[in-house]
Protein backbone atom coordinates (compact mmCIF):
# COMPACT_ATOMS: atom_id res chain seq x y z
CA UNK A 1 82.23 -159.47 -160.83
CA UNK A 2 85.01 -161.86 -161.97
CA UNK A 3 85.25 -163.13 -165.61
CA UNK A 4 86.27 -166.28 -167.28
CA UNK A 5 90.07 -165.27 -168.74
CA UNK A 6 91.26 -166.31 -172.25
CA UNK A 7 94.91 -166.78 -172.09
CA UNK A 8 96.92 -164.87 -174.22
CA UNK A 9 99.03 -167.77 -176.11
CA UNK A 10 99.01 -171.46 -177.76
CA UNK A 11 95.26 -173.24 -178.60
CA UNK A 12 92.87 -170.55 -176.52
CA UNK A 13 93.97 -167.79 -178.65
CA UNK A 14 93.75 -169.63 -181.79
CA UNK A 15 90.29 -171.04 -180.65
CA UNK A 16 89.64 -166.98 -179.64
CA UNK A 17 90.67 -166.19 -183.35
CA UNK A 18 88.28 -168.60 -185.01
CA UNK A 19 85.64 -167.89 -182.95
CA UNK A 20 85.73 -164.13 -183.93
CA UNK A 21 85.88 -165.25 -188.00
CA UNK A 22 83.15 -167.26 -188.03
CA UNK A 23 80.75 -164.46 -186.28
CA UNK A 24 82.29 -162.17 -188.99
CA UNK A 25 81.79 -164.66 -191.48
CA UNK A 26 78.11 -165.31 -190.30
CA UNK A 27 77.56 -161.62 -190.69
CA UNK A 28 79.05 -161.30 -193.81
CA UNK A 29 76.81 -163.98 -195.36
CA UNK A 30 73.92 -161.64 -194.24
CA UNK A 31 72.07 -159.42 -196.32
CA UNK A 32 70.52 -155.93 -194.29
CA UNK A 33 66.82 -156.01 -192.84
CA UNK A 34 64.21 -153.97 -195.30
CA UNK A 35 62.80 -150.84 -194.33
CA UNK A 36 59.11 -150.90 -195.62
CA UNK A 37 57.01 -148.07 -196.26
CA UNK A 38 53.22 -147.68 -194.67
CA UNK A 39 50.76 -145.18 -196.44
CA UNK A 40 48.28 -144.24 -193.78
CA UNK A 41 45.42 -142.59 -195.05
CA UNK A 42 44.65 -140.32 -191.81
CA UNK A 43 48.16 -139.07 -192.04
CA UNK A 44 48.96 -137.68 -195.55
CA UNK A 45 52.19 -135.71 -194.95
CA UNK A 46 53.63 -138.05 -192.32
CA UNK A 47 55.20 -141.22 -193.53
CA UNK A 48 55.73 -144.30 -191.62
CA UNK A 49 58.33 -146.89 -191.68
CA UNK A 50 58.99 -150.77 -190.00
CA UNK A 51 62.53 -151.78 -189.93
CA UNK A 52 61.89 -155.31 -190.24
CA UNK A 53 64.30 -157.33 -188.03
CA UNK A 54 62.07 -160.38 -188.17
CA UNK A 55 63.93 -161.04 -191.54
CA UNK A 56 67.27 -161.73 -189.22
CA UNK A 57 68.40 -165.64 -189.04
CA UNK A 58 67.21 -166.19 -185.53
CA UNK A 59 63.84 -164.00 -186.36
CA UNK A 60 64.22 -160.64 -184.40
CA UNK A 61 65.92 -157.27 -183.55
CA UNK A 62 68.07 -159.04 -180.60
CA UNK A 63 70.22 -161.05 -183.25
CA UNK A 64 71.94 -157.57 -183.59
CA UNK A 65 72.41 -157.61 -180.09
CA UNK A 66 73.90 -161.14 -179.45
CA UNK A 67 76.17 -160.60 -182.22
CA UNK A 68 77.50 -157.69 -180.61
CA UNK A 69 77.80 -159.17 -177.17
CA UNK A 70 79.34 -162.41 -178.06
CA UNK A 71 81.93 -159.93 -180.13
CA UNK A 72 82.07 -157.74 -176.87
CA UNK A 73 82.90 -160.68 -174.57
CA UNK A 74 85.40 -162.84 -176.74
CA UNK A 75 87.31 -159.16 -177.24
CA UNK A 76 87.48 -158.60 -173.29
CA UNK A 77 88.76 -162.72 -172.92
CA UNK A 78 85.17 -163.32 -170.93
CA UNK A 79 84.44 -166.55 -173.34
CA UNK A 80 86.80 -169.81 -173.53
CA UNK A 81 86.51 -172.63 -175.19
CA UNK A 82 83.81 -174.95 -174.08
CA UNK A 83 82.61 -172.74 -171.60
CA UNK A 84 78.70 -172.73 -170.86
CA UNK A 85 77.04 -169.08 -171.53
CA UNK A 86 74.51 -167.83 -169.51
CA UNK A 87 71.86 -165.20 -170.24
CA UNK A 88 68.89 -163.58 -168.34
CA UNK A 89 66.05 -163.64 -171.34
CA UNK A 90 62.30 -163.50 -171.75
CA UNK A 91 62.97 -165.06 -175.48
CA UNK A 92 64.54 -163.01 -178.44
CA UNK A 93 67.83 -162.59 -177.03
CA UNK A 94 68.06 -166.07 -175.71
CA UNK A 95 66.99 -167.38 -179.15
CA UNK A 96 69.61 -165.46 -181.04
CA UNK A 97 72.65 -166.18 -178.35
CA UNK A 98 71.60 -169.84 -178.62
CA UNK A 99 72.34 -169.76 -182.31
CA UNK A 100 75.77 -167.37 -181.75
CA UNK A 101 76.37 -170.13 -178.71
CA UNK A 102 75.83 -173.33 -181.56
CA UNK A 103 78.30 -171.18 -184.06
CA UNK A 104 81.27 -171.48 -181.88
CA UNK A 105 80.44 -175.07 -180.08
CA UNK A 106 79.38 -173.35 -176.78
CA UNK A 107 76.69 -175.12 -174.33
CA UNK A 108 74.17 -172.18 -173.83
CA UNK A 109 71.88 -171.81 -170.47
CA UNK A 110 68.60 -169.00 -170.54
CA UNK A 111 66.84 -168.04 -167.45
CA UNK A 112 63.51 -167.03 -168.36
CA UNK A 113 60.56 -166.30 -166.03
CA UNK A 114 57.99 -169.04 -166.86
CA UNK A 115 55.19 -167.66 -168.68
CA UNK A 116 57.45 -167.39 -171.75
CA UNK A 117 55.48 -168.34 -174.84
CA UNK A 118 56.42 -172.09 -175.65
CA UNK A 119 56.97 -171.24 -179.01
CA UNK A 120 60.08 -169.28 -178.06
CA UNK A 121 61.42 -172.22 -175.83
CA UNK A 122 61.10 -174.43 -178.31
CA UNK A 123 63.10 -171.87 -180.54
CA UNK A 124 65.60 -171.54 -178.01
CA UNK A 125 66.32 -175.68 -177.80
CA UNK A 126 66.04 -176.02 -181.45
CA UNK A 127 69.36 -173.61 -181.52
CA UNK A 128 70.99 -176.11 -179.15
CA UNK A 129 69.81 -174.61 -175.93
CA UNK A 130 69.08 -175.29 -172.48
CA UNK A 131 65.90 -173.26 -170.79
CA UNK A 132 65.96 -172.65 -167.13
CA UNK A 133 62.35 -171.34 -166.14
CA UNK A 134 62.07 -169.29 -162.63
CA UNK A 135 58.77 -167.72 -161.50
CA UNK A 136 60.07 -164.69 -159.72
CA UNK A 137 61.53 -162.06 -162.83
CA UNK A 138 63.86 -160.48 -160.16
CA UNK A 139 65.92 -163.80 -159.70
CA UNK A 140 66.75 -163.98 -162.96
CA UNK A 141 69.69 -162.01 -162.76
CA UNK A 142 71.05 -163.21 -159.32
CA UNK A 143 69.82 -167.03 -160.46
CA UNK A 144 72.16 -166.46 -164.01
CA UNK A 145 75.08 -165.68 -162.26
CA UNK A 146 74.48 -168.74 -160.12
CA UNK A 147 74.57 -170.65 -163.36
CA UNK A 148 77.91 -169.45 -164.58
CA UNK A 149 79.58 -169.96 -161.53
CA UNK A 150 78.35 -173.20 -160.43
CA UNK A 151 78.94 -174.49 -164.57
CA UNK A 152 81.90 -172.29 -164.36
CA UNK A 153 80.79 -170.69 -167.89
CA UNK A 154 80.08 -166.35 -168.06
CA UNK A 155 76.65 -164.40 -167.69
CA UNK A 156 76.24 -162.33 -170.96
CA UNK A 157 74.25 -160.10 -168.69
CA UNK A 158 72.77 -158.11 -171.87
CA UNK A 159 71.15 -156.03 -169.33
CA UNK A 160 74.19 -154.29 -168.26
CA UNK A 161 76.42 -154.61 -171.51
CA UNK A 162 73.86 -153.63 -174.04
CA UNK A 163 74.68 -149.88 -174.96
CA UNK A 164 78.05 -150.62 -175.00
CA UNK A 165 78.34 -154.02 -176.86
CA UNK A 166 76.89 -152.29 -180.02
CA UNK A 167 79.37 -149.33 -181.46
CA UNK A 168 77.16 -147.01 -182.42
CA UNK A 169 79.48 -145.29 -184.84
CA UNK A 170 80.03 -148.67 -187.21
CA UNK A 171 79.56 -152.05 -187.12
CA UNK A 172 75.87 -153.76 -186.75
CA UNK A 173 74.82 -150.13 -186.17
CA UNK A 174 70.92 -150.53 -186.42
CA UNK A 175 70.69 -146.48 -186.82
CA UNK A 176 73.28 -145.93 -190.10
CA UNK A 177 71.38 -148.68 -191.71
CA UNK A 178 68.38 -146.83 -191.02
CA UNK A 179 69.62 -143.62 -192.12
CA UNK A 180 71.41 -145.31 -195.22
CA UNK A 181 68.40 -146.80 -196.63
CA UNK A 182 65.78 -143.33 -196.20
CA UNK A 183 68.23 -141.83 -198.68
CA UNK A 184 66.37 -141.56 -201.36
CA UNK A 185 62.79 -141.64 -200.05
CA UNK A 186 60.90 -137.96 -200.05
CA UNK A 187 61.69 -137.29 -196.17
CA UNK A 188 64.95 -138.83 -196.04
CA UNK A 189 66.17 -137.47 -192.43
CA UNK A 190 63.55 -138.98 -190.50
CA UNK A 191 61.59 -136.55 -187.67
CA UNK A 192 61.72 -139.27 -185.00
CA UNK A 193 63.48 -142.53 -184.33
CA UNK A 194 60.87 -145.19 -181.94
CA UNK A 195 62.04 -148.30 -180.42
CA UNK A 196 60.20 -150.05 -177.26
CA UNK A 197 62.97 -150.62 -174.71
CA UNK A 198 64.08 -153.91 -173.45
CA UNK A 199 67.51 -153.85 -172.13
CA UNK A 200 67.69 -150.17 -173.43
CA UNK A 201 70.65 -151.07 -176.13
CA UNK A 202 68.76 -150.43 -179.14
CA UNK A 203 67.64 -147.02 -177.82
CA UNK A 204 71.03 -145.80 -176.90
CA UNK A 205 72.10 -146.63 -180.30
CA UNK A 206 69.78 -144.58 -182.18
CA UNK A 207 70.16 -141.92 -179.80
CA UNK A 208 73.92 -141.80 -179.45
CA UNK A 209 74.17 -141.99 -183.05
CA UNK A 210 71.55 -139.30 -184.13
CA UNK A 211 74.32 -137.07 -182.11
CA UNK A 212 77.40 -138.62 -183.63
CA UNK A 213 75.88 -138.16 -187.16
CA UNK A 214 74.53 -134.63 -186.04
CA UNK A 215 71.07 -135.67 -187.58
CA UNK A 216 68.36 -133.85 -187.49
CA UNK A 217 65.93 -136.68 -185.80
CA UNK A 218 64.44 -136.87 -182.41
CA UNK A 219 64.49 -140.48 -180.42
CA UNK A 220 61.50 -142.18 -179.07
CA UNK A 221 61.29 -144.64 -176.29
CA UNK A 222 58.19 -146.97 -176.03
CA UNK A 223 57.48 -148.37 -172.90
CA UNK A 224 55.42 -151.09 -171.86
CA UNK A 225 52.37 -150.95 -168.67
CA UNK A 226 54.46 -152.95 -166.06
CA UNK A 227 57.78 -151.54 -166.62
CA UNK A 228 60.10 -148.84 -164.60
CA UNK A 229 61.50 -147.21 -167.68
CA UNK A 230 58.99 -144.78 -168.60
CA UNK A 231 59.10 -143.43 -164.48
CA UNK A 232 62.84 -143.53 -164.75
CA UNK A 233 62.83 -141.27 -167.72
CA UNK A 234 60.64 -138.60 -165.65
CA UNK A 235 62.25 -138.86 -162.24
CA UNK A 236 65.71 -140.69 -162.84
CA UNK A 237 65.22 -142.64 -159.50
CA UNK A 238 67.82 -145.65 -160.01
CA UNK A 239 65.82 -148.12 -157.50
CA UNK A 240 62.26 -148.00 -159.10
CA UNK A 241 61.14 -151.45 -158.81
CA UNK A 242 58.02 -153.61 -159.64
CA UNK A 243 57.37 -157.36 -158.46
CA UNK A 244 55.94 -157.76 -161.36
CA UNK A 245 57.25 -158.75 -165.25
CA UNK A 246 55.82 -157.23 -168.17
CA UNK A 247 53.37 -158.61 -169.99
CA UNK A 248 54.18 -157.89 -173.12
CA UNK A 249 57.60 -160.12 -174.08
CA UNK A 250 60.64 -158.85 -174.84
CA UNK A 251 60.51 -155.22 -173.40
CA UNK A 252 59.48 -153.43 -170.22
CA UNK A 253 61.59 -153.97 -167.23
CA UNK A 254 61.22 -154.46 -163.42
CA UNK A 255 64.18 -152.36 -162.07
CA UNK A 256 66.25 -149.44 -164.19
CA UNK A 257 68.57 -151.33 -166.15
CA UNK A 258 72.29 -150.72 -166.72
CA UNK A 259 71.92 -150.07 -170.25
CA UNK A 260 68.56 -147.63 -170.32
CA UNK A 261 70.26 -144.26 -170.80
CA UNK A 262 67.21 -142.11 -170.53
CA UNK A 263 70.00 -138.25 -171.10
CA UNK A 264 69.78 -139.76 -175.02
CA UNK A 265 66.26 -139.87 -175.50
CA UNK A 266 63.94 -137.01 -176.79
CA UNK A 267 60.50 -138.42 -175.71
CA UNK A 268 58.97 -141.49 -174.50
CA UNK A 269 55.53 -142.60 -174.48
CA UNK A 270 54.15 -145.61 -172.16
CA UNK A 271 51.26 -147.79 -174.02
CA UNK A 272 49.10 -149.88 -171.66
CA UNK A 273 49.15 -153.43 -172.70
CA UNK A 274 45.52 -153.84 -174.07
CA UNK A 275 46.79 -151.08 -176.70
CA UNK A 276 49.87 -152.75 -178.13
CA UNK A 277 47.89 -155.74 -178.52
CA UNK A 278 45.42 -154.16 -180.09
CA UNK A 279 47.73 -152.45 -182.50
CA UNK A 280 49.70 -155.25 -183.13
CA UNK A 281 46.60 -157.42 -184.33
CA UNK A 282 45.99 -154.17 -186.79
CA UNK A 283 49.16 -153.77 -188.10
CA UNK A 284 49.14 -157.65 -188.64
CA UNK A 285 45.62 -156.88 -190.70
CA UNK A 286 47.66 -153.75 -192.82
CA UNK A 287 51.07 -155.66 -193.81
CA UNK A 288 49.21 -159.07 -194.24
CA UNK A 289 51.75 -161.19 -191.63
CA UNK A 290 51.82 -161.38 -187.77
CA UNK A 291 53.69 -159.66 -185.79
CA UNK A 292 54.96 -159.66 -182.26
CA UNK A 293 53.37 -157.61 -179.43
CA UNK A 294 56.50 -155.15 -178.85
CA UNK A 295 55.90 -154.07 -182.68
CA UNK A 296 52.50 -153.29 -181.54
CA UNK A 297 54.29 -151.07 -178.90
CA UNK A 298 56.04 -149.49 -181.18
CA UNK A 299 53.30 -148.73 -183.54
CA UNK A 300 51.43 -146.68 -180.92
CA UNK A 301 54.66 -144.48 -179.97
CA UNK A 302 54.84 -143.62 -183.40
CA UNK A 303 51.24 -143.01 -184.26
CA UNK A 304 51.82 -140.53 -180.81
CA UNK A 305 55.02 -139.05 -182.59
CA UNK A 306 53.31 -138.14 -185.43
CA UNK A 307 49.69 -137.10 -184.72
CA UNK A 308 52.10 -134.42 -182.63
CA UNK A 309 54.03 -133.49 -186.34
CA UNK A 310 50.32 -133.12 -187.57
CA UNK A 311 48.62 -131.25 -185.19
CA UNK A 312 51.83 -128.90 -186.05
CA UNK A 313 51.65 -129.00 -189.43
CA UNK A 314 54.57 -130.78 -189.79
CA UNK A 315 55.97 -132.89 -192.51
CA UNK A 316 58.20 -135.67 -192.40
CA UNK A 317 59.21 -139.49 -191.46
CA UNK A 318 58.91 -141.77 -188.56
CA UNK A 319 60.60 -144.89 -188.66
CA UNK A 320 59.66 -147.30 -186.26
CA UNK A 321 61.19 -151.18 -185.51
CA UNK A 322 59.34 -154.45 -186.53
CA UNK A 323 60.76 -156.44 -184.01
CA UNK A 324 59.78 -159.65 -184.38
CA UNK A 325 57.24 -162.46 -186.19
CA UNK A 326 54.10 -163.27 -184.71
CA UNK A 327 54.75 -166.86 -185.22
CA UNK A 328 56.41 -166.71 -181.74
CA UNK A 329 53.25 -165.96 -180.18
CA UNK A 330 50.61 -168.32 -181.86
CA UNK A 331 49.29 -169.55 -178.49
CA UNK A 332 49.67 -166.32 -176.80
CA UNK A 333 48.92 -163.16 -178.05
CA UNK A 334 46.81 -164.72 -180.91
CA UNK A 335 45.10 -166.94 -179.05
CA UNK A 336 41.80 -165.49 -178.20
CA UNK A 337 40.97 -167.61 -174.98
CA UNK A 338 44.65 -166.16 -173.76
CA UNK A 339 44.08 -162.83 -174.30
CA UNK A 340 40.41 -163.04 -172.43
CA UNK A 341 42.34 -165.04 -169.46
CA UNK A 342 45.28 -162.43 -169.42
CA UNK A 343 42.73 -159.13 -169.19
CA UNK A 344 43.92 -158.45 -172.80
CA UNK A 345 41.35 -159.06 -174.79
CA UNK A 346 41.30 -155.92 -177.30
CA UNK A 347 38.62 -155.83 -179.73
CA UNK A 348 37.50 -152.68 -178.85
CA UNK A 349 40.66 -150.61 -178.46
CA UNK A 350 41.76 -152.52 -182.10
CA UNK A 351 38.53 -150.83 -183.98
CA UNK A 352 40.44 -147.50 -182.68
CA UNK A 353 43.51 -148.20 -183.94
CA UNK A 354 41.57 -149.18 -187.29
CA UNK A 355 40.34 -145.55 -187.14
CA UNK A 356 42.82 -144.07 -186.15
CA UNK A 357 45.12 -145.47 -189.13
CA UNK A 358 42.28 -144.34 -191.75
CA UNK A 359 41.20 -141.16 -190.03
CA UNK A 360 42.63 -137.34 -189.98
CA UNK A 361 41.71 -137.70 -186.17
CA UNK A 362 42.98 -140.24 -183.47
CA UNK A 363 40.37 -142.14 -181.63
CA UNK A 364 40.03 -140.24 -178.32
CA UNK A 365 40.08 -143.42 -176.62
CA UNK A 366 43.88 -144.41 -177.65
CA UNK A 367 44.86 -141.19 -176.98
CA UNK A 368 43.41 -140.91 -173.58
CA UNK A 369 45.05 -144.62 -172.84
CA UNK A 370 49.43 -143.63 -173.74
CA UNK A 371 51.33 -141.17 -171.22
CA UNK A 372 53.67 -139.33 -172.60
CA UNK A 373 57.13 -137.28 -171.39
CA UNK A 374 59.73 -135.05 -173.32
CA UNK A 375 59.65 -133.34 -176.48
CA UNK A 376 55.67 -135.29 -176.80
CA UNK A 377 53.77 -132.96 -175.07
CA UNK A 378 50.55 -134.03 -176.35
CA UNK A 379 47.79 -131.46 -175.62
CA UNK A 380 45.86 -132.86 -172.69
CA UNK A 381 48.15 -135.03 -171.47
C-alpha cells in the first residue's frame, strides 16, 4: 500500500514536530479514566469493575486508540500537512480521530455503513468532520482507500494498525492504568481482564501486557451475534466472512481483522444481541447513567467470567471496560419503537440480568443464550 511521505527537512518537519507536541500536550492536559467499583449482591467474593472511558474528551475507549494511531502515522511520515485523513468507522473511532484531525488542522473523511446512530454523526461533524455513509460494511475498507487516494490524504486503517499503534509496555497503555489503580483495592491482581472486540487493539493490549507484566490475570474477549471473531478464536480460519454488520456499534466484525490476535486471549464468550441490550439497560438502572450497548457486551462476558470463579469457589476481581455514554444512542438503543423494529426488544432477557445481578444463581435463560471458548468452560456449554 503506498503512504503519503513527510520529508525529512525545512517546514514539513517542523510542521511534523508541532504536530507531535500538541497530541502530547493534549494528553498531558488529561487526567486518567476512573475505575469504579460494583457490589453485586449474587456475587459476594467476586468484585466487579468498569473502566470508564466515557470520561475521555471525545466520550469513549477509541480516544486511546486515535491518539495512538495519529502518533503511529506522523512517526512512520504517513501524515503531511494539510492532508485529508481517512478512516473506516461505525462511530467512536471516527469521533475521536475527528477531534485528533481538528488538533493539527487536518480535513478528516469517515466511512461508516449507514445505520450509524445520528447522534454519533452529528458528533463526528461537530469535531470538524466529514461523514461518508455506504450501505454495504465490506466496502468500507476498499471505499476508504478510494478516499485517500482520490483526496490524496492517508487511510488510518485502525483495523490493521490497532495492536501495534498502542505500545503495550508504556504510553496510553489502557492495561498499566488498570493494574495501577487496583493497587490498593482487596483483590488487587485482577482474575480476568474483558473487553468486547472491535478492531481487536484493546484486546491485544491487555493481553500482551498481562505477559509483559507477568500478571497473574486471564484475558477475555466479548464478542458480538453478527461478528467472525468469536469463530476465528475457535477455528483460526483467516477468511470467515459475514454480509452482514453487527448490530451492536462499535464492535463485532465482518471478516478477521488485522489486529484481532486471538494466541493472546484466554477465553472469549459471544453474547447474542438481545442480551447486551438487555444488560446494558440494567447496568444503566445500577450506576444511575446510560451507557452504550458494547458496555452491555461487556457486562455479560464478565458476569460469564465470574459465575465460572464462583461455581469454583474462587475469589477475586474482574475488571471490565465502560466504553462509552449512552447519550450516543438516544434514538437507538433507548428508543423503544427501535428496539421492537430491530428484533431487540429485551424486556424479558433484562428481568434476568436483574436476577442474575441480585441472585447467588444466574438466570438459566442468560446462560443458555452466551457461547463460550477457552479457559470458560462453562458446565453445559
Amino acid at each position: 500500500m503506498k503512504k503519503p511521505t513527510v520529508s525529512a527537512g525545512g517546514s514539513d518537519r517542523s510542521w511534523l514536530l508541532a504536530a507531535i507536541g500538541r497530541i502530547e500536550a493534549d494528553f498531558q492536559r488529561s487526567s486518567d479514566t476512573h475505575l469504579i467499583p460494583l457490589r453485586l449482591a449474587g456475587f459476594a467474593g467476586v468484585d466487579l469493575y468498569l473502566k470508564d472511558e466515557s470520561s475521555h474528551p471525545t466520550g469513549s475507549l477509541k480516544h486511546r486508540l486515535a491518539r495512538s494511531l495519529f502518533l503511529y502515522a506522523l512517526c512512520n511520515g504517513w501524515l503531511r500537512q494539510g492532508g485529508t485523513v481517512v478512516e473506516a468507522s461505525s462511530g467512536s473511532t471516527a469521533i475521536s480521530e475527528a477531534y485528533f484531525a481538528r488538533l493539527l488542522g487536518l480535513p478528516f473523511v469517515a466511512v461508516m455503513p449507514m445505520g450509524t446512530s445520528p447522534e454519533k454523526v452529528a458528533a463526528i461533524e461537530f469535531q470538524g468532520g466529514r461523514c461518508h455513509l455506504i450501505d454495504d460494511p465490506m466496502r468500507i475498507y476498499g471505499e476508504s482507500q478510494r478516499l485517500a487516494d482520490e483526496l490524496g490524504g492517508h487511510y488510518m486503517d485502525q483495523f490493521t494498525y490497532a495492536e501495534r499503534a498502542t505500545d503495550w509496555r508504556s504510553n496510553n497503555n489502557i492495561a498499566e492504568s488498570i493494574f495501577e489503580q487496583m493497587r490498593l483495592e482487596r483483590h488487587p491482581v485482577p482474575s480476568w481482564l474483558v473487553s468486547s472486540a472491535g478492531t481487536g487493539g484493546t484486546v491485544a493490549t491487555l493481553g500482551r501486557c498481562v505477559r509483559y507484566r507477568a500478571r497473574d490475570t486471564r484475558v477475555c474477549a466479548a464478542d458480538a451475534e453478527l461478528s467472525v471473531f468469536f469463530d476465528h478464536y475457535l477455528n483460526r480460519q483467516p477468511d470467515l466472512c459475514l454480509h452482514q454488520g453487527s448490530r451492536i456499534e462499535g464492535i463485532g466484525r465482518p471478516r478477521v481483522e488485522a489486529s484481532f490476535l486471538p494466541q493472546v486471549i484466554d477465553g472469549m464468550v459471544k453474547v447474542p444481541d438481545v442480551w447486551s441490550v438487555a444488560a446494558m439497560h440494567e447496568l444503566s438502572a445500577l450506576v444511575g447513567r446510560r451507557v452504550g450497548p458494547s458496555t452491555g457486551t461487556n457486562l455479560v462476558a464478565a458476569l460469564a467470567c465470574m459465575d465460572q470463579m464462583r461455581a469454583a469457589g474462587v475469589v477475586g476481581s474482574v475488571v471490565t471496560l465502560l466504553c462509552d455514554a449512552g447519550e450516543r444512542y438516544a434514538n437507538t438503543y433507548y428508543d423503544d419503537q427501535w428496539l421492537q423494529r430491530a428484533g431487540l426488544a429485551c424486556d424479558d432477557q433484562r428481568a434476568a440480568v436483574a436476577a442474575s445481578l441480585a441472585e447467588a444463581e444466574l438466570a438459566a435463560e442468560l446462560v443458555a443464550g452466551w457461547r463460550t471458548a477457552g479457559d470458560l468452560a462453562i458446565a453445559g456449554q
